[in-house]
C-alpha atoms as a PDB file:
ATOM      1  CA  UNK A   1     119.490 241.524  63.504  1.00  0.00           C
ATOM      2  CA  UNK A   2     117.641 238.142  63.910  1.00  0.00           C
ATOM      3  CA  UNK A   3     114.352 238.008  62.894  1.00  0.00           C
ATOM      4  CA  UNK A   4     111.587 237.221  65.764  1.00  0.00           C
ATOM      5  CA  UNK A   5     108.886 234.837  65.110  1.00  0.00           C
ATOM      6  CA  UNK A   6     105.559 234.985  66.824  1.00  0.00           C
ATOM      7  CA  UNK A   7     104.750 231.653  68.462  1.00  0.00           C
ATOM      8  CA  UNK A   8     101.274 231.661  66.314  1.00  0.00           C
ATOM      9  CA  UNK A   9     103.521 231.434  63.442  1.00  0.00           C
ATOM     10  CA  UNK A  10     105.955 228.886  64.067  1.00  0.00           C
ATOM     11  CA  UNK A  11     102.540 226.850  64.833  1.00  0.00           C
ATOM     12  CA  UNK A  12     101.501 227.553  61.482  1.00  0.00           C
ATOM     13  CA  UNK A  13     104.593 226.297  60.332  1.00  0.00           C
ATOM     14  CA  UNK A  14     104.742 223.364  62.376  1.00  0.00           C
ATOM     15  CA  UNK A  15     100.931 222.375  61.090  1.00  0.00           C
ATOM     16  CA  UNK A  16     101.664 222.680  57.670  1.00  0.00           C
ATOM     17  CA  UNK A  17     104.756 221.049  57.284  1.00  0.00           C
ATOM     18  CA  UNK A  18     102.588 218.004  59.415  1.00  0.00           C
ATOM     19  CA  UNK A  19      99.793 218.020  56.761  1.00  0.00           C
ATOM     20  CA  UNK A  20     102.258 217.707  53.896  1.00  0.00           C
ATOM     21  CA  UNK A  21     105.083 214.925  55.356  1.00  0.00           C
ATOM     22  CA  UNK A  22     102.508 212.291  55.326  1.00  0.00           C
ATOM     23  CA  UNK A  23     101.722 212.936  51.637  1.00  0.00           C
ATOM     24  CA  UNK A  24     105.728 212.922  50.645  1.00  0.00           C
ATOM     25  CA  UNK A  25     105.976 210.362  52.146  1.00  0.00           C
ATOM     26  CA  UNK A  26     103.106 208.160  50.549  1.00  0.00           C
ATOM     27  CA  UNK A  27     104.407 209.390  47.291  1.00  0.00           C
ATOM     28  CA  UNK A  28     108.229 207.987  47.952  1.00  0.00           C
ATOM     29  CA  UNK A  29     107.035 204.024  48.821  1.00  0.00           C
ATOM     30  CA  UNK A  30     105.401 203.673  45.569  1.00  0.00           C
ATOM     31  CA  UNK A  31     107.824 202.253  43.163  1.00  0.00           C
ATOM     32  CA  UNK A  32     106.356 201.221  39.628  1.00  0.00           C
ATOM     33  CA  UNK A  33     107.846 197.760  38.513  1.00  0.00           C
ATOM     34  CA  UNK A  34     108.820 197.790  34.954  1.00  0.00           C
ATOM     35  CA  UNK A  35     107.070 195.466  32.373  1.00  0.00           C
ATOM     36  CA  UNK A  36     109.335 192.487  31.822  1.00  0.00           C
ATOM     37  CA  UNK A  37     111.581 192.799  35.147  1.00  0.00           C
ATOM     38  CA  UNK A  38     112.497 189.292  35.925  1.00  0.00           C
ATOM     39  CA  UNK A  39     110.869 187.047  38.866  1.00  0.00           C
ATOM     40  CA  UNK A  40     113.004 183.946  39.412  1.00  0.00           C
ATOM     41  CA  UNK A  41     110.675 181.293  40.495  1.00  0.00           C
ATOM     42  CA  UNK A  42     111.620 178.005  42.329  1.00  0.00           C
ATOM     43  CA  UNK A  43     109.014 175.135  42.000  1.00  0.00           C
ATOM     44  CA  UNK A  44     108.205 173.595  45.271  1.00  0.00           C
ATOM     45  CA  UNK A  45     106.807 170.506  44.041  1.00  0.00           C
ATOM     46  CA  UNK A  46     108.123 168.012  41.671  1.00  0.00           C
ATOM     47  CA  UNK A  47     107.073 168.150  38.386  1.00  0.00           C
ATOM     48  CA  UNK A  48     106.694 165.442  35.447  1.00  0.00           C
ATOM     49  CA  UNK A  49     105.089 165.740  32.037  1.00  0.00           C
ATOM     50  CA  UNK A  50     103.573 162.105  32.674  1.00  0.00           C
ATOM     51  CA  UNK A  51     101.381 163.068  35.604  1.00  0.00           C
ATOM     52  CA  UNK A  52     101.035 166.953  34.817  1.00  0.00           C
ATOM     53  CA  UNK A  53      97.045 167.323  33.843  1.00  0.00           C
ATOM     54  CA  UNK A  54      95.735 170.473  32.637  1.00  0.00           C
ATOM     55  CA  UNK A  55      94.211 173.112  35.267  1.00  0.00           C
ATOM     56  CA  UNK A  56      96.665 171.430  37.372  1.00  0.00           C
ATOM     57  CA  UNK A  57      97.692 173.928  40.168  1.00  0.00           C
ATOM     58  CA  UNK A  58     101.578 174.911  39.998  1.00  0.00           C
ATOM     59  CA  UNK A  59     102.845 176.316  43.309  1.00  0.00           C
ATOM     60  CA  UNK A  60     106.160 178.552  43.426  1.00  0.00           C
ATOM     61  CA  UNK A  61     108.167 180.385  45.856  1.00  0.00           C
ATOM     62  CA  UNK A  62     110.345 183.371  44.961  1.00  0.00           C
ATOM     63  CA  UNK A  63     113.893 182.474  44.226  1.00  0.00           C
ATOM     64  CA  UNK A  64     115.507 185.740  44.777  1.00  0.00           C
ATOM     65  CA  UNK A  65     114.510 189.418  45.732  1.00  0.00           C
ATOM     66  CA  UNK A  66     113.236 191.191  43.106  1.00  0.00           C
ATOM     67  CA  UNK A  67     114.431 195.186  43.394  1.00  0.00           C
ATOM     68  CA  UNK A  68     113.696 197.978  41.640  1.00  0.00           C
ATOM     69  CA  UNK A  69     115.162 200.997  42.276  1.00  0.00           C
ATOM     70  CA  UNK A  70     116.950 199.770  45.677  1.00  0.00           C
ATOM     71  CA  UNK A  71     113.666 198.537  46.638  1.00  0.00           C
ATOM     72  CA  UNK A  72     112.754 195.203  47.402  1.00  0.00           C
ATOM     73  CA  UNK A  73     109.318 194.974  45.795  1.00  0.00           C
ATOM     74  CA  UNK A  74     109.011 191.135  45.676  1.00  0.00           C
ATOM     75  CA  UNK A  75     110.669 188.906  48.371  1.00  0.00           C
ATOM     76  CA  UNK A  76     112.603 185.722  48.097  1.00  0.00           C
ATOM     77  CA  UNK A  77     110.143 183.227  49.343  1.00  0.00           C
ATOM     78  CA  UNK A  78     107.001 185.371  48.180  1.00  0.00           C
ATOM     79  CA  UNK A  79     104.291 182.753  46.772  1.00  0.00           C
ATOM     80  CA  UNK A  80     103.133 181.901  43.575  1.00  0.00           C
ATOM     81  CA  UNK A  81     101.362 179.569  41.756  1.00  0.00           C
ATOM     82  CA  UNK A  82     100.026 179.162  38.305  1.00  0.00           C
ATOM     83  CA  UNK A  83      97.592 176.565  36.157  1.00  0.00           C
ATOM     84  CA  UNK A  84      99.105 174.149  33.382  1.00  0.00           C
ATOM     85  CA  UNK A  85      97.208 174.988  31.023  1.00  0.00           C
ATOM     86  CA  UNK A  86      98.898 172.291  27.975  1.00  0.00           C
ATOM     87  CA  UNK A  87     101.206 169.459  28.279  1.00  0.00           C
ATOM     88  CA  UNK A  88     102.458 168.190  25.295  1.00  0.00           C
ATOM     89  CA  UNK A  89     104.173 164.695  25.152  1.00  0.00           C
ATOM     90  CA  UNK A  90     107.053 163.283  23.733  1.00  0.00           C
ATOM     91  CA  UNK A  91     107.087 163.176  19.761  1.00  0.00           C
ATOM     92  CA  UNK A  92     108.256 161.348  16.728  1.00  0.00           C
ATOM     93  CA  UNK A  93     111.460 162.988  15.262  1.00  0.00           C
ATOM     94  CA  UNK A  94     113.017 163.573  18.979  1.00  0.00           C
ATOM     95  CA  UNK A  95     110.879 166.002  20.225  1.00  0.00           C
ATOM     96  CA  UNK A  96     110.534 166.063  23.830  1.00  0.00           C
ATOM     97  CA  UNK A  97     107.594 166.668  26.252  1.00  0.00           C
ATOM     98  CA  UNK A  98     107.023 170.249  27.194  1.00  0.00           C
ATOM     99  CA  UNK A  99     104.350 171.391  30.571  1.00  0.00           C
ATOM    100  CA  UNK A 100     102.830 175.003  29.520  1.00  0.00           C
ATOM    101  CA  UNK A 101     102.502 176.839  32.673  1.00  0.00           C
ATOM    102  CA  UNK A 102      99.809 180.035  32.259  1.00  0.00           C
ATOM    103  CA  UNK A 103      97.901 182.662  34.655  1.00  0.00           C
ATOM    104  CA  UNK A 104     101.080 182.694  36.758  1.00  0.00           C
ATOM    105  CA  UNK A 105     100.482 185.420  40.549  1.00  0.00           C
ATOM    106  CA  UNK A 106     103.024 186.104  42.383  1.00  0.00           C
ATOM    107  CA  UNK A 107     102.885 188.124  45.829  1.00  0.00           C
ATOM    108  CA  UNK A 108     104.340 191.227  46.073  1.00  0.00           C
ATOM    109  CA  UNK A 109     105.537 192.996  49.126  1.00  0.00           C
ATOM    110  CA  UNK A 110     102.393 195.289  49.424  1.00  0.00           C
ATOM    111  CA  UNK A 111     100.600 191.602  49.012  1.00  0.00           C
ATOM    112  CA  UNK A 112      99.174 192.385  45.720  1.00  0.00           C
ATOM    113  CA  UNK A 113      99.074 189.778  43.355  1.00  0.00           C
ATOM    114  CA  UNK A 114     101.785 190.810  40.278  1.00  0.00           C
ATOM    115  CA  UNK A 115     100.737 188.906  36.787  1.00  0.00           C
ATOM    116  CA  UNK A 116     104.168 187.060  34.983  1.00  0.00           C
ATOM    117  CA  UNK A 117     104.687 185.280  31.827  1.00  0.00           C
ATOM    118  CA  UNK A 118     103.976 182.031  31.107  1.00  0.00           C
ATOM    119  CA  UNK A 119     106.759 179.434  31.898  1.00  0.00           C
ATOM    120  CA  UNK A 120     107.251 176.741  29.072  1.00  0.00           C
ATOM    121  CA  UNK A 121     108.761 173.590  30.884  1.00  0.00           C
ATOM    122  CA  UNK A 122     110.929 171.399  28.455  1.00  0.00           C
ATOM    123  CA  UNK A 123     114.280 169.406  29.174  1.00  0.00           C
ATOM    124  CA  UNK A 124     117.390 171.078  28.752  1.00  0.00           C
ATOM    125  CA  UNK A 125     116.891 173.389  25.630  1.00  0.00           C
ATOM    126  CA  UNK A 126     120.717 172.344  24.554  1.00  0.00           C
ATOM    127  CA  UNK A 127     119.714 168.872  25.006  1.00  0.00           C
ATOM    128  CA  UNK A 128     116.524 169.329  23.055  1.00  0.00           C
ATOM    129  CA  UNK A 129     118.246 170.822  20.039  1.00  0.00           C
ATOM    130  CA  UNK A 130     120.758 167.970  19.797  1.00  0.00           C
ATOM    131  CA  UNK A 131     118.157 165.352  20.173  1.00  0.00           C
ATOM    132  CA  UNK A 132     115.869 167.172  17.421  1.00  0.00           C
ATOM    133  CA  UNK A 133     118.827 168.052  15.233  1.00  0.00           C
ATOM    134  CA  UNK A 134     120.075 163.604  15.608  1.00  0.00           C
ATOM    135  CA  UNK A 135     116.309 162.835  14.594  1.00  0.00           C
ATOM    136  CA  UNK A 136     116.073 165.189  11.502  1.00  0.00           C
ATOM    137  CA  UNK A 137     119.440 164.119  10.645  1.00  0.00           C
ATOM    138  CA  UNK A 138     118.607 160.198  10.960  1.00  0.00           C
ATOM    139  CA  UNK A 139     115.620 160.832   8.781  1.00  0.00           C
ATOM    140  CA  UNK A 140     117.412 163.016   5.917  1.00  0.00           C
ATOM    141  CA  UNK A 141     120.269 159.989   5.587  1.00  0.00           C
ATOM    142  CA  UNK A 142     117.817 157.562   6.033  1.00  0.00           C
ATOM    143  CA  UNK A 143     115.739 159.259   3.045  1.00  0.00           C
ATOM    144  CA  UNK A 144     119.136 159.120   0.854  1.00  0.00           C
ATOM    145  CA  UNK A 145     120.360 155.862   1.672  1.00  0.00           C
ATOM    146  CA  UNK A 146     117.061 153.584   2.023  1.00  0.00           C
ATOM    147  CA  UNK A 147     114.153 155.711   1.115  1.00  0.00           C
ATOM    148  CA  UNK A 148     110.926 155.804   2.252  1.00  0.00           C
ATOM    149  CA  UNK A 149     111.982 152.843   5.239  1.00  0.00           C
ATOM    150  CA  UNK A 150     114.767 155.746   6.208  1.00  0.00           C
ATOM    151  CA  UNK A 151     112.170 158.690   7.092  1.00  0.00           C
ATOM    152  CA  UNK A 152     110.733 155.964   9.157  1.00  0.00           C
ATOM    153  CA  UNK A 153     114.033 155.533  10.883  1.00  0.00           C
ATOM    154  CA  UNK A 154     114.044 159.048  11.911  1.00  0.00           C
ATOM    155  CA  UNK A 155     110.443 158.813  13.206  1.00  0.00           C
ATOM    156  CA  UNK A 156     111.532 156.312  15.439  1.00  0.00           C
ATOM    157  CA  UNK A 157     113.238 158.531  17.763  1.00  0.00           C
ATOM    158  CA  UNK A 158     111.299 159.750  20.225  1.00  0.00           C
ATOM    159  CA  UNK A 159     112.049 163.101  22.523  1.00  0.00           C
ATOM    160  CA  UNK A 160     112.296 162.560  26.167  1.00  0.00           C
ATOM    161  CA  UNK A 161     109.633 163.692  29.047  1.00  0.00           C
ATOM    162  CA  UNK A 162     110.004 166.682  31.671  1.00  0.00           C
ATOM    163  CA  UNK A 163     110.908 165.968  34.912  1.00  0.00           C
ATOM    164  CA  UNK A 164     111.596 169.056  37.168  1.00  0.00           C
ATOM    165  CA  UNK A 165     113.007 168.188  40.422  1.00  0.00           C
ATOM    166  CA  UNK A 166     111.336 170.461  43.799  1.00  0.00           C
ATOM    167  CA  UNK A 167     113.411 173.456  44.507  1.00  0.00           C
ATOM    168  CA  UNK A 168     114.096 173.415  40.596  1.00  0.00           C
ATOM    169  CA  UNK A 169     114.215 177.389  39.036  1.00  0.00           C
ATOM    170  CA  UNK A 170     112.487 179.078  36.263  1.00  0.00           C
ATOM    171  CA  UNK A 171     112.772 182.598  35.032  1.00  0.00           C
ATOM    172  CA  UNK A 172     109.659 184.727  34.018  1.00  0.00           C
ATOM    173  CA  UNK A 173     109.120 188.413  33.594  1.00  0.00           C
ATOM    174  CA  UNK A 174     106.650 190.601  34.807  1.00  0.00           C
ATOM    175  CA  UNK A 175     103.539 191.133  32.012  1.00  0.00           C
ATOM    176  CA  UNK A 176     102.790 194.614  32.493  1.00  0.00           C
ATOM    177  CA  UNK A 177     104.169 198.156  34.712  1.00  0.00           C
ATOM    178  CA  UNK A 178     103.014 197.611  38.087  1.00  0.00           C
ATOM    179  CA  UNK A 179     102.619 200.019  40.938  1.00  0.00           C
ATOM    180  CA  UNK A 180     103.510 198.728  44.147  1.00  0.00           C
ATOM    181  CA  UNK A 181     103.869 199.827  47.553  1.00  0.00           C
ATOM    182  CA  UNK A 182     106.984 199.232  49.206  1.00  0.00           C
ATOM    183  CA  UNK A 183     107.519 199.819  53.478  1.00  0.00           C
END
């Protein structure tokens, strides 16, 4: 036998289950972004180590959605922007010019700001190594075959400077677990 249902009831029913949707439903669009998830940045300006001046504003755009989860909680083209806060230029011994890139925001889809590592801007790191390696190595032969004069040699070569080209991409990481709101 079916069972009946006053309509005072089914009112009660249909009240609570209204008062407790809304709160299920809050809970499910938060989605906590794990320290160190990635956030691929493309610069939007160029970039050189012989104009870069420290407290220098960086700006950035998003490269690619970042998702946790299935959810997109930052969006490609999201901004971001961060301060040089060191640039370091081109050595003795080949070492090249490097732009230190600190405090770096970037949007997130609830608009809150999300803090990321700092981005270290140097050439080519397998370009860096070989040029480094050529100038220790110039300075060790020099020191065997003339001496003194020879570690000179190897002082001689100098690293390169930075030069990032708009539209160019770095790869940070989120700094800390974030809670973010997603739609």
């Amino acid at each position: 036998m079916p069972a009946v249902r006053s309509p005072g009831c089914v009112a009660l029913i249909v009240i609570l289950a209204s008062l407790l949707l809304p709160v299920q439903a809050h809970a499910a669009t938060e989605v906590v972004v794990p320290m160190a998830a990635k956030v691929p940045l493309n610069f939007v300006g160029k970039l050189e180590s012989q104009t870069a001046k420290e407290g220098q504003t960086v700006r950035m755009r998003v490269a690619a959605d970042v998702v946790v989860g299935r959810r997109v909680v930052i969006r490609k083209g999201a901004s971001a922007q961060g301060l040089i806060s060191s640039v370091s230029p081109p050595g003795i011994f080949g070492q090249n010019a490097r732009i230190h890139i600190s405090f770096i925001k970037v949007t997130a889809v609830d608009n809150r700001p999300v803090r990321v590592s700092p981005i270290d801007v140097t050439p080519d790191s397998l370009r860096e190594t070989a040029d480094t390696g050529g100038a220790v190595a110039t300075s060790a032969v020099g020191l065997i075959l003339l001496g003194p004069i020879g570690i000179a040699a190897g002082a001689l070569v100098r690293g390169g400077h930075v030069s990032v080209p708009a539209g160019a991409v770095a790869v940070t990481a989120t700094l800390a677990a974030v809670r973010i709101k997603v739609p």
